[in-house]
Every structure is written in C-alpha cells, then in structure tokens.
C-alpha atoms as a PDB file:
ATOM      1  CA  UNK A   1      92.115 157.175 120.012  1.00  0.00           C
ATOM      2  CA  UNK A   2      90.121 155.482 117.179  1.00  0.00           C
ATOM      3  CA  UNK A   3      91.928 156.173 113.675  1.00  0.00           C
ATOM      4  CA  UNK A   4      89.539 157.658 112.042  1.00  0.00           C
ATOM      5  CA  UNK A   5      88.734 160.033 114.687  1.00  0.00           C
ATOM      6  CA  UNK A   6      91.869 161.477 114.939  1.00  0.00           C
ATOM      7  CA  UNK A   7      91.759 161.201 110.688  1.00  0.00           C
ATOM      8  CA  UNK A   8      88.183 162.988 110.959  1.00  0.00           C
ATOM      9  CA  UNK A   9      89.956 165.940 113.307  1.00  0.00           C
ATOM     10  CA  UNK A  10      92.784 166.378 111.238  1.00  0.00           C
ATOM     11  CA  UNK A  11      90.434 166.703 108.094  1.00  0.00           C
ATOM     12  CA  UNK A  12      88.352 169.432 110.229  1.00  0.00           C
ATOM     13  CA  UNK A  13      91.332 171.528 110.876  1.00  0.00           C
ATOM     14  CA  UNK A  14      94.011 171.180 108.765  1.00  0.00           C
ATOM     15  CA  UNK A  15      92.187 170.493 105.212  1.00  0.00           C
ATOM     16  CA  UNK A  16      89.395 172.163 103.354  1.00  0.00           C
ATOM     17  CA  UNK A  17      86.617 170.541 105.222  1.00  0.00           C
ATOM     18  CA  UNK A  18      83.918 172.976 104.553  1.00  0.00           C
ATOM     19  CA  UNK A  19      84.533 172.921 100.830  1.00  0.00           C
ATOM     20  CA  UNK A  20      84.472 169.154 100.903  1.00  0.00           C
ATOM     21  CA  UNK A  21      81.381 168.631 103.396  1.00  0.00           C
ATOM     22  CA  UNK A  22      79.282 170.509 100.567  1.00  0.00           C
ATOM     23  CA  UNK A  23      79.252 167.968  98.608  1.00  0.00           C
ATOM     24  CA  UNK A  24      77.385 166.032 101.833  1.00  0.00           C
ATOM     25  CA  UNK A  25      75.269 168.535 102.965  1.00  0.00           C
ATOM     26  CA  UNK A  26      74.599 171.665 100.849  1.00  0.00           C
ATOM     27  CA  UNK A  27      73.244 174.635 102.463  1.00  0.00           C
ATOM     28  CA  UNK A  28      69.743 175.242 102.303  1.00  0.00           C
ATOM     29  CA  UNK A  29      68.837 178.423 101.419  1.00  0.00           C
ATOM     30  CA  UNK A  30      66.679 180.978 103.727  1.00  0.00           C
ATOM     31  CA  UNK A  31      63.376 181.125 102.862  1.00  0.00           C
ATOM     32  CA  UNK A  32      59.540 179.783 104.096  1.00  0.00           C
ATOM     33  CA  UNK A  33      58.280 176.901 104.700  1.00  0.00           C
ATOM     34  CA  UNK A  34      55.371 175.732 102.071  1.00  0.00           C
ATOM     35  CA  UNK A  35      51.974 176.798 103.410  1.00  0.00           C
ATOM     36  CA  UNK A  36      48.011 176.278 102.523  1.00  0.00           C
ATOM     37  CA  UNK A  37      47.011 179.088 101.168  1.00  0.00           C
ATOM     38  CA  UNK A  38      43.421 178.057 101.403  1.00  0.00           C
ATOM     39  CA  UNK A  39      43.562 176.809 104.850  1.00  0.00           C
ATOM     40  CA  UNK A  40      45.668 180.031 105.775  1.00  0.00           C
ATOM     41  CA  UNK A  41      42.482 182.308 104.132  1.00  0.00           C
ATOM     42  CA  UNK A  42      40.712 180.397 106.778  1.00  0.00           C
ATOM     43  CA  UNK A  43      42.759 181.250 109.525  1.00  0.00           C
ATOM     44  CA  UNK A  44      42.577 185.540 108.499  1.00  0.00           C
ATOM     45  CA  UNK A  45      38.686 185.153 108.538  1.00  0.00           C
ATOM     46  CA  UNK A  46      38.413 183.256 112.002  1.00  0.00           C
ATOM     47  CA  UNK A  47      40.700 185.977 113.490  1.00  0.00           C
ATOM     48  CA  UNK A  48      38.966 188.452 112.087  1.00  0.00           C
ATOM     49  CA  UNK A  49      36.074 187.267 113.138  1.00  0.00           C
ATOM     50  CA  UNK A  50      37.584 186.110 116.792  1.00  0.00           C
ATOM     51  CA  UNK A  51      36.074 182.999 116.284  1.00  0.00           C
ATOM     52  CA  UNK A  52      38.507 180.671 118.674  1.00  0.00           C
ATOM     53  CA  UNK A  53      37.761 177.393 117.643  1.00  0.00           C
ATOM     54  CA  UNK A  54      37.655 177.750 114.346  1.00  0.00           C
ATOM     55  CA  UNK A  55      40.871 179.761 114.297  1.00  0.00           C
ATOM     56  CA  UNK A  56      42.841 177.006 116.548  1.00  0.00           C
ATOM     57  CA  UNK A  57      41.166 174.311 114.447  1.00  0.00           C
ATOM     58  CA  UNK A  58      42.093 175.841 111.041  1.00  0.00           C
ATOM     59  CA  UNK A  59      45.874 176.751 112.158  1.00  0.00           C
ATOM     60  CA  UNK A  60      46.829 172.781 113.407  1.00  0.00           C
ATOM     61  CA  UNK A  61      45.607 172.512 109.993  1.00  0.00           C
ATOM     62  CA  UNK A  62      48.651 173.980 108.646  1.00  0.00           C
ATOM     63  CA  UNK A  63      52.433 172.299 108.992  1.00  0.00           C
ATOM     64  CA  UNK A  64      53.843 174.364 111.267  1.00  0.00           C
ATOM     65  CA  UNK A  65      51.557 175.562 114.313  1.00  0.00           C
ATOM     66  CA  UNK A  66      53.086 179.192 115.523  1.00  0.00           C
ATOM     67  CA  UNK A  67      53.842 178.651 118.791  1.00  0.00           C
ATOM     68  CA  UNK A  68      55.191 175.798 120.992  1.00  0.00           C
ATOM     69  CA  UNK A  69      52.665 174.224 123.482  1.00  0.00           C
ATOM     70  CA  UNK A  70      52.896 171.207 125.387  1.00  0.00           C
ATOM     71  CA  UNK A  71      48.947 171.028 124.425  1.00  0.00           C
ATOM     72  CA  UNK A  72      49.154 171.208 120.932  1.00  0.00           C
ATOM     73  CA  UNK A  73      49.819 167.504 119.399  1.00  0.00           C
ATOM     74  CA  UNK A  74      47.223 166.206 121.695  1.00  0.00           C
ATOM     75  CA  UNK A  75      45.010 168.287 119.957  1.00  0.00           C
ATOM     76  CA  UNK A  76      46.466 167.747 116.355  1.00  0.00           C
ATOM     77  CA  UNK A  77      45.684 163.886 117.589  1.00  0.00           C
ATOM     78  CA  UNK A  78      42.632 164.026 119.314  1.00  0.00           C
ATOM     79  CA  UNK A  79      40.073 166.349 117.440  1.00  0.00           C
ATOM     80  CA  UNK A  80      37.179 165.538 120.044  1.00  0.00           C
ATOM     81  CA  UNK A  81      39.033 167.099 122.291  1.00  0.00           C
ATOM     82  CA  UNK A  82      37.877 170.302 121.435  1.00  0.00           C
ATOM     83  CA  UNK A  83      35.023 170.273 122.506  1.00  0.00           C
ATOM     84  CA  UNK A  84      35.857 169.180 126.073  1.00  0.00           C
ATOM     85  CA  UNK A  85      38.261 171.687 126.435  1.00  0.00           C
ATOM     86  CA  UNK A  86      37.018 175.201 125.458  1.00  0.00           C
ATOM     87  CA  UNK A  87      39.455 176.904 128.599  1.00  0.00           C
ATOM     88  CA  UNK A  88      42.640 175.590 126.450  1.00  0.00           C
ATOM     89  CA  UNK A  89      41.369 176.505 122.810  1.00  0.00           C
ATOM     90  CA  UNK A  90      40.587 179.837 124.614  1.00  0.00           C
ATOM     91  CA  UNK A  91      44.105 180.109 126.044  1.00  0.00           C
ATOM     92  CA  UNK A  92      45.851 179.052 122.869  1.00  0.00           C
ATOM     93  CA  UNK A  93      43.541 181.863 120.415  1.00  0.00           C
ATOM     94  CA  UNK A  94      44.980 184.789 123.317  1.00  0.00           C
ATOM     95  CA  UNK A  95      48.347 183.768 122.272  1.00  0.00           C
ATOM     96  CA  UNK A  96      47.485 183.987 118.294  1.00  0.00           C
ATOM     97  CA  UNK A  97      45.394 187.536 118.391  1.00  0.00           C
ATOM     98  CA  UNK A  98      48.373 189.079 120.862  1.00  0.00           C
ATOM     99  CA  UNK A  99      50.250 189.165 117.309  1.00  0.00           C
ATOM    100  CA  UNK A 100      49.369 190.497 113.973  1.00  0.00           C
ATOM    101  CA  UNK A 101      48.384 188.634 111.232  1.00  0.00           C
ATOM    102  CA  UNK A 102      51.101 189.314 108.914  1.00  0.00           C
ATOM    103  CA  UNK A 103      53.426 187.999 112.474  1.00  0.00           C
ATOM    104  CA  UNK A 104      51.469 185.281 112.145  1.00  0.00           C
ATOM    105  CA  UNK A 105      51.874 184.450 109.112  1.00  0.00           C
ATOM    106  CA  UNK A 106      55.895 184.605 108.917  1.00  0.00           C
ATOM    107  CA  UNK A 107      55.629 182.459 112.568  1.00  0.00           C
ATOM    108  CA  UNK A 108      53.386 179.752 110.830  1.00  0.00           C
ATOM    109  CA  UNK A 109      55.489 179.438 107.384  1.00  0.00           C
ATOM    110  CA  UNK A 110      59.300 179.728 109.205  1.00  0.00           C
ATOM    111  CA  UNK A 111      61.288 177.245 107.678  1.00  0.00           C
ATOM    112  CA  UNK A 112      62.092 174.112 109.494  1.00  0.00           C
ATOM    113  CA  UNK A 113      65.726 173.866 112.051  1.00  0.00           C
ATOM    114  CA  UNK A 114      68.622 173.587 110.210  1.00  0.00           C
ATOM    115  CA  UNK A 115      69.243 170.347 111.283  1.00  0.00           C
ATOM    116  CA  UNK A 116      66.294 168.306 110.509  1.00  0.00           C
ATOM    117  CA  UNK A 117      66.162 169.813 106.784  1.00  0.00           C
ATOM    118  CA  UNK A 118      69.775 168.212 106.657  1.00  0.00           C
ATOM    119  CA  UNK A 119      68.618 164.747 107.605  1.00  0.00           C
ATOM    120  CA  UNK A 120      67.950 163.590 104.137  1.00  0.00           C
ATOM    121  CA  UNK A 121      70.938 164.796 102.707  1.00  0.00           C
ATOM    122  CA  UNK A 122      73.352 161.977 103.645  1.00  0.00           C
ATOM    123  CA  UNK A 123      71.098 159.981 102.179  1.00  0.00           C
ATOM    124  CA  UNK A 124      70.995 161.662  99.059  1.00  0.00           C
ATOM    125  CA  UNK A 125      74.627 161.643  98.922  1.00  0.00           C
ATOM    126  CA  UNK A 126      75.004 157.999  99.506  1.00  0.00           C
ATOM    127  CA  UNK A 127      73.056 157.850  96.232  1.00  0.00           C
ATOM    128  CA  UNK A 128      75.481 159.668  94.045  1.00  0.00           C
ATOM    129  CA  UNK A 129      77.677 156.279  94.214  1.00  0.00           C
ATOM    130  CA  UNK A 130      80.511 158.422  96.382  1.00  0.00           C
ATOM    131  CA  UNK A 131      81.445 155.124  97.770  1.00  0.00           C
ATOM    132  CA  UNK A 132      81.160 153.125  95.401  1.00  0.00           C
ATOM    133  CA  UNK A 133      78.017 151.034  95.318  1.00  0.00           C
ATOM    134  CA  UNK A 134      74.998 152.712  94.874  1.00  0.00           C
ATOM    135  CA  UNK A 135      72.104 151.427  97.341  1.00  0.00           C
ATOM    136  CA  UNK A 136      69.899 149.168  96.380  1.00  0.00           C
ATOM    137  CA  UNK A 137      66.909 147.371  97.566  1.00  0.00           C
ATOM    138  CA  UNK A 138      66.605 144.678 100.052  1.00  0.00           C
ATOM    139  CA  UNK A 139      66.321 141.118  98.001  1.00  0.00           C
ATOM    140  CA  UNK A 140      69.255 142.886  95.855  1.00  0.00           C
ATOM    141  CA  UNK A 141      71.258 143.716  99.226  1.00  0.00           C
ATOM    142  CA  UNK A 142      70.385 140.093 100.736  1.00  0.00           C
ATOM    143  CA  UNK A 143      71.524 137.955  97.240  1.00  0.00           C
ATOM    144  CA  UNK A 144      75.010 138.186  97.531  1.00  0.00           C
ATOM    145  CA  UNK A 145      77.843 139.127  99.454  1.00  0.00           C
ATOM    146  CA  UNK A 146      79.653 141.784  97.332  1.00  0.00           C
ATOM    147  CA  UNK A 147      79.972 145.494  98.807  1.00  0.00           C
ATOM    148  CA  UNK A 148      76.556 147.027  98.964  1.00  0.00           C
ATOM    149  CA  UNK A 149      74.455 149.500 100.695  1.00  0.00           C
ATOM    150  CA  UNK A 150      71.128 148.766 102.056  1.00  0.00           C
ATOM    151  CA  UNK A 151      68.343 151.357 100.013  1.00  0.00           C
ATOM    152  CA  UNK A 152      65.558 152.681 102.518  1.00  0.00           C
ATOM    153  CA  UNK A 153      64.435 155.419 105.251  1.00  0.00           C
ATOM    154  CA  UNK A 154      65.102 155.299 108.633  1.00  0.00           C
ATOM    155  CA  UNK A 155      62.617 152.610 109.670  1.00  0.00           C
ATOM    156  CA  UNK A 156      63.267 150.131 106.835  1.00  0.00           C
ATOM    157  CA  UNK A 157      67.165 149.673 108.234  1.00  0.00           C
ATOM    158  CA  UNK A 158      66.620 149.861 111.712  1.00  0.00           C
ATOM    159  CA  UNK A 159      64.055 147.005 111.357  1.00  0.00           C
ATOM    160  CA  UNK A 160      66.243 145.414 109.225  1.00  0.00           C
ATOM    161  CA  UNK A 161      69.097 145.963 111.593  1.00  0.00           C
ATOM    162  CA  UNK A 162      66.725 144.464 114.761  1.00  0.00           C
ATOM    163  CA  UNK A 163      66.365 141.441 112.200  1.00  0.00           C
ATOM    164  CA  UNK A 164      69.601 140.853 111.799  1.00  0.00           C
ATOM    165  CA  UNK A 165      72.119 142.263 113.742  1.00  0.00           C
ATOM    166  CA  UNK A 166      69.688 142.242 117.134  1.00  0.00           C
ATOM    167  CA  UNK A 167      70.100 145.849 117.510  1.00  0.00           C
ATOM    168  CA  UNK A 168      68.172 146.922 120.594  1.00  0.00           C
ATOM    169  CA  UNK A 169      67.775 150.697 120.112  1.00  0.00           C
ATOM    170  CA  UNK A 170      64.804 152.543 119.160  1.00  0.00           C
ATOM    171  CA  UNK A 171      66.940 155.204 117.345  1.00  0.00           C
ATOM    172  CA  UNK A 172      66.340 154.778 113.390  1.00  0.00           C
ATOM    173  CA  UNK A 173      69.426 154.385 110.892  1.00  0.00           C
ATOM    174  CA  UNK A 174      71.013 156.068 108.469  1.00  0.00           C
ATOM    175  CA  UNK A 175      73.447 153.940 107.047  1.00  0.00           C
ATOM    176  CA  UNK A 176      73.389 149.952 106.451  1.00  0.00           C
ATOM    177  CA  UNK A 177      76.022 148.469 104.396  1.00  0.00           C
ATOM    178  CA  UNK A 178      78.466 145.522 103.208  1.00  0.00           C
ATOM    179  CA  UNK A 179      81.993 145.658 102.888  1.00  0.00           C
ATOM    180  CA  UNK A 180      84.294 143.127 102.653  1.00  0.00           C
ATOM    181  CA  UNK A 181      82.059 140.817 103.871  1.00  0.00           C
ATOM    182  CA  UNK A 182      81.341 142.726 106.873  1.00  0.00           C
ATOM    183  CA  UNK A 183      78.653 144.848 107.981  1.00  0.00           C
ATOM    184  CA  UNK A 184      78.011 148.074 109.354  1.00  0.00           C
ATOM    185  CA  UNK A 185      75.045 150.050 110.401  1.00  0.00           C
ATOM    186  CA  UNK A 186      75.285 154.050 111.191  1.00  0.00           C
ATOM    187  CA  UNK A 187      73.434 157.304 112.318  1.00  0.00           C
ATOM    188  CA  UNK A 188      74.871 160.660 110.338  1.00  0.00           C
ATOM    189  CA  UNK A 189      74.074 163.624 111.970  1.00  0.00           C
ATOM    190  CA  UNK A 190      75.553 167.252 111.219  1.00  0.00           C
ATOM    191  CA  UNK A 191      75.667 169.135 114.251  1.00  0.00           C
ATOM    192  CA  UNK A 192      75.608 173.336 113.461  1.00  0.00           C
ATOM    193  CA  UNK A 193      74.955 174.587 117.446  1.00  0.00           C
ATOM    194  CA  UNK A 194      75.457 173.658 121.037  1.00  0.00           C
ATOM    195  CA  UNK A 195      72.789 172.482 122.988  1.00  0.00           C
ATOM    196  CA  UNK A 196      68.798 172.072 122.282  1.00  0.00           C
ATOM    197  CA  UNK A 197      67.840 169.881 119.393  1.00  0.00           C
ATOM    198  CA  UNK A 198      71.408 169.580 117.968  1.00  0.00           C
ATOM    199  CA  UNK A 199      72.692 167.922 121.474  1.00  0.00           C
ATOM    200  CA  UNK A 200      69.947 165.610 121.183  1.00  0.00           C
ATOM    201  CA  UNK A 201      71.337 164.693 117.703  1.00  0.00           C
ATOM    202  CA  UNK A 202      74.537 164.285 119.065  1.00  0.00           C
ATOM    203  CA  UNK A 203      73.383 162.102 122.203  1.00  0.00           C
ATOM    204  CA  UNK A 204      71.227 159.530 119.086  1.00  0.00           C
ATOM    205  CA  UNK A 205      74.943 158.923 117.862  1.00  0.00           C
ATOM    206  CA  UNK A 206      76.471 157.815 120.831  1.00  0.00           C
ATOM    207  CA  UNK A 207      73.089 155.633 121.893  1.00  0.00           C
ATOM    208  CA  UNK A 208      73.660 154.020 118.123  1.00  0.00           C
ATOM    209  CA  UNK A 209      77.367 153.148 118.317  1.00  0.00           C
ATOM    210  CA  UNK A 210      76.793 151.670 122.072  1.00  0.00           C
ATOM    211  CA  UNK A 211      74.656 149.255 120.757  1.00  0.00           C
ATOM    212  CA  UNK A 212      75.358 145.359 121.442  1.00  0.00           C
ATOM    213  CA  UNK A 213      74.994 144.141 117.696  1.00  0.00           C
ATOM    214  CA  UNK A 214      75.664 140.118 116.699  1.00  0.00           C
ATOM    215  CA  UNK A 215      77.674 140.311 113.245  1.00  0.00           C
ATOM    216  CA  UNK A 216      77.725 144.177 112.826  1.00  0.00           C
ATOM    217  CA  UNK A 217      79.731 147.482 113.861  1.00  0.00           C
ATOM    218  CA  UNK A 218      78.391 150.279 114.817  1.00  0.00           C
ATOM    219  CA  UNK A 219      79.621 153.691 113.900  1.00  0.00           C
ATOM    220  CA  UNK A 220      78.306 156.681 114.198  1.00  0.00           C
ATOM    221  CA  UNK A 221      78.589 159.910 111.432  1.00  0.00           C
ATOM    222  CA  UNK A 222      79.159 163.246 112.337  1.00  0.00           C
ATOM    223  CA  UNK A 223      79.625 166.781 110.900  1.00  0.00           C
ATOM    224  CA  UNK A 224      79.857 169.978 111.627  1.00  0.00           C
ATOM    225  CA  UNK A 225      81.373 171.908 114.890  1.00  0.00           C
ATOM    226  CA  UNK A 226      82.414 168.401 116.950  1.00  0.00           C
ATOM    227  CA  UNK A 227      85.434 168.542 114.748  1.00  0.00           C
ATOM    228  CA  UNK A 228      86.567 171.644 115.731  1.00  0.00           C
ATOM    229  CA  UNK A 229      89.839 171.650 118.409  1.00  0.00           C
ATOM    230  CA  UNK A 230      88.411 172.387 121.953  1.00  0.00           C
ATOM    231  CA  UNK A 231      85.368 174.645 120.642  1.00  0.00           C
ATOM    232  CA  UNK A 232      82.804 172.699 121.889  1.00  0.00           C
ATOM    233  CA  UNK A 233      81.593 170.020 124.438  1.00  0.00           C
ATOM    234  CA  UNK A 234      80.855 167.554 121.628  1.00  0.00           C
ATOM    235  CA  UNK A 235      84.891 167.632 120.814  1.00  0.00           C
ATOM    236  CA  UNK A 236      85.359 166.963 124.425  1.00  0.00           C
ATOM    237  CA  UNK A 237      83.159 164.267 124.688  1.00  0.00           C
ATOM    238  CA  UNK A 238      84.541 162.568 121.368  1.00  0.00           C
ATOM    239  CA  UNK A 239      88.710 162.877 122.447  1.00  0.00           C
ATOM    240  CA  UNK A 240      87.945 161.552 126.240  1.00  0.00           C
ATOM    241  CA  UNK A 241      84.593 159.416 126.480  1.00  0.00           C
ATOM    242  CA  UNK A 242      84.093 158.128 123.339  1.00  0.00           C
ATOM    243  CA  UNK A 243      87.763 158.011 122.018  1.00  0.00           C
ATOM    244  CA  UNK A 244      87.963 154.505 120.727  1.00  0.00           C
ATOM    245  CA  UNK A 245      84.304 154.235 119.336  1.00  0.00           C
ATOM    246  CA  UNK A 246      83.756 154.436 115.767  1.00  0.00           C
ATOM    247  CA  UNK A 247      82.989 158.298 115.378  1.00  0.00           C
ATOM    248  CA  UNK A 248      84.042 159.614 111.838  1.00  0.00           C
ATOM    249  CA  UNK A 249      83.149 162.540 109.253  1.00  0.00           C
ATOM    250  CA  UNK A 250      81.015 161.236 105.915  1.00  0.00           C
ATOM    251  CA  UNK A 251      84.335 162.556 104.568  1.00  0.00           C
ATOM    252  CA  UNK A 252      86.318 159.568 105.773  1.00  0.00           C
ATOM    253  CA  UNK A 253      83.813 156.736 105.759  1.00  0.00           C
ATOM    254  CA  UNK A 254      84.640 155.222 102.421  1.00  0.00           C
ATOM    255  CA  UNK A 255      88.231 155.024 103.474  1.00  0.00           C
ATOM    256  CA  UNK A 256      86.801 153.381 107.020  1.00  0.00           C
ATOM    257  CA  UNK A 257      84.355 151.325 104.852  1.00  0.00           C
ATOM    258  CA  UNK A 258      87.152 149.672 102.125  1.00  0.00           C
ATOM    259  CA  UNK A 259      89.668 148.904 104.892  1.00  0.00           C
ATOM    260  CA  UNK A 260      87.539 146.773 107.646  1.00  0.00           C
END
C-alpha cells in the first residue's frame, strides 16, 4: 500500500485527527443562506396574489430555488421560455403554494451542503504558508524552479495543468505545486457522508489521480470518514483498488510534498 496512505490511516485512528483537520477545514456554523430581501418581498406579493409567473420568475431570482426540478436551470437559462411553457410554470407555482410562506422562506435561504461550503477551505489553508511557500501567481510560479505553489481557482490550474502536464480530465484542481523540482497537481475533497453528492466527490479524486500526466504526479486529497477502519465503502475502495495511488490526508501532504 502507498506510504502515505497507510500514514494518512494511522493519523485517522490512532492520533488526534479531528483536532488537527480544524485547522484545514473549520466547521461552518448552522445558519441561512444570504437572501434578497427585495426580490423575496416580491415573491410574498406574487403568492399572495397567485400570480404564477411572476412568482416562479421572481423565486429563480433568488440563489437557492426551493425545490429540485429537472426543469428549473433551463429556465434560470432560458427566460423566453416562459412564455412557451405556461403548463410547467403552472406545475412548478402548485409545488410553491402547497407550502406556507414562512416554509418557503426557510426552503429558499437553507444553507448550502456541507461539502461544497468546504471547497474553498483547502485553499484558504494553503494560504496560511502551512507548507511552506505561500502561493503565488503564475509568472512568479513559472520564473524559477524553487518550491512553490501555483495561486488560482479551480479553472486557472486545471488549464494550466492541460498546458503543461497534458492532463486530459475535465475535473478542475485544487492543488498545483513545485517541490524539489518536481511537480504535482491535486483535488482535496472532505468527504462527511456516504453516497449522493459526497460519493461524487469521492469518484472526482480517483478520475484526478488516474490521469496520464507528462512531467507531473497526481495525487489526490482526502478528509473526513474514508479514513476511518472498515466504516465505509470509500475505506474499502482506498486499501484494495486504489492502494498504491497517491491518496493522502492535507495532514500529511507537506511531509509527501518535501520528500518526492
């Protein structure tokens, strides 16, 4: 099994892990997500006033629309559409006025999955210098060949990545760095739950760190429950499938990062 697997699992459950992976991701507390108060005053007086198209057009308005529909980013795209379609908009304003407003309103402002508010905090991290080199920006990264780590959002270092590593995946990056004069590109994920979103999180690791890169390695980041002995499918998959891939907590990478 890859070192720093087995050096990630014994960290999980032998060491204070939890403590530690604070630092990484802190919790984010319970609460709402942000919502348009003006746009939402609009949204009491078209259901008040059972005015469907108004009330479906004022509510994609807002971040978060209150129910999942298959329909609804073709219509957040697509604003002509409304017209055309008067049977969906219909359908969609039975599902709103079957709840009350003040439903409504905690449906439309619930905060967002655990795991996509996390996705910025590795990033975060990385710029608190924990491993050393604090990220900097791409003509900075590209002038010499001392340890560094690449500065920029997903998009930046996969397209940097497809530049100059050839990486063929769609999935964006998290990590891009130099050290040792060698380079490695990464997706960090923290995984909380089995199954639905947080599976698919898991499955953009493995798609990363199966890449065919020229001049690179691949690894792949993860936190949370894979760690734990035999408690969940992700474990399983890690020890047997992907046992001598690159998988590794954030809590090990600068060790993995100064020894390559």
């Amino acid at each position: 099994m890859n070192y720093y697997t087995e050096l990630s699992i014994e960290y999980a459950n032998q060491r204070s892990y939890l403590d530690d992976l604070f630092q990484v991701y802190p919790t984010i507390p319970d609460g709402i997500r942000d919502i348009n108060i003006d746009v939402w005053n609009k949204v009491v007086e078209s259901y008040n006033k059972q005015d469907n198209h108004s009330l479906i057009k004022n509510l994609l308005l807002l971040e978060k629309f209150p129910f999942k529909d298959s329909y609804i980013s073709y219509l957040r795209l697509d604003k002509n559409s409304f017209e055309r379609n008067p049977k969906t908009i219909d359908r969609l304003a039975g599902m709103i006025y079957s709840i009350s407003l003040d439903k409504l309103f905690e449906k439309s402002s619930e905060p967002k999955e655990t795991n996509t508010q996390m996705g910025g905090k590795f990033g975060h991290w990385l710029n608190k210098n924990v491993l050393g080199v604090i990220p900097v920006e791409e003509k900075v990264f590209l002038s010499s060949t001392d340890n560094a780590i690449l500065k920029g959002g997903d998009k930046l270092l996969t397209k940097f990545a497809k530049e100059h590593f050839n990486y063929n995946k769609n999935k964006g990056l998290d990590f891009v760095g130099r050290f040792n004069g060698k380079y490695v590109i990464g997706e960090a994920k923290f995984i909380s739950s089995i199954g639905g979103n947080q599976g698919t999180a898991f499955t953009d690791v493995v798609t990363t760190i199966t890449a065919d890169l020229d001049n690179a390695i691949a690894i792949g980041i993860l936190d949370g429950i894979p760690w734990i002995k035999d408690k969940s499918p992700y474990y399983s998959r890690i020890v047997n499938d992907y046992k001598d891939l690159n998988i590794m907590s954030s809590l090990v990478l600068r060790e993995f990062l100064y020894q390559i």
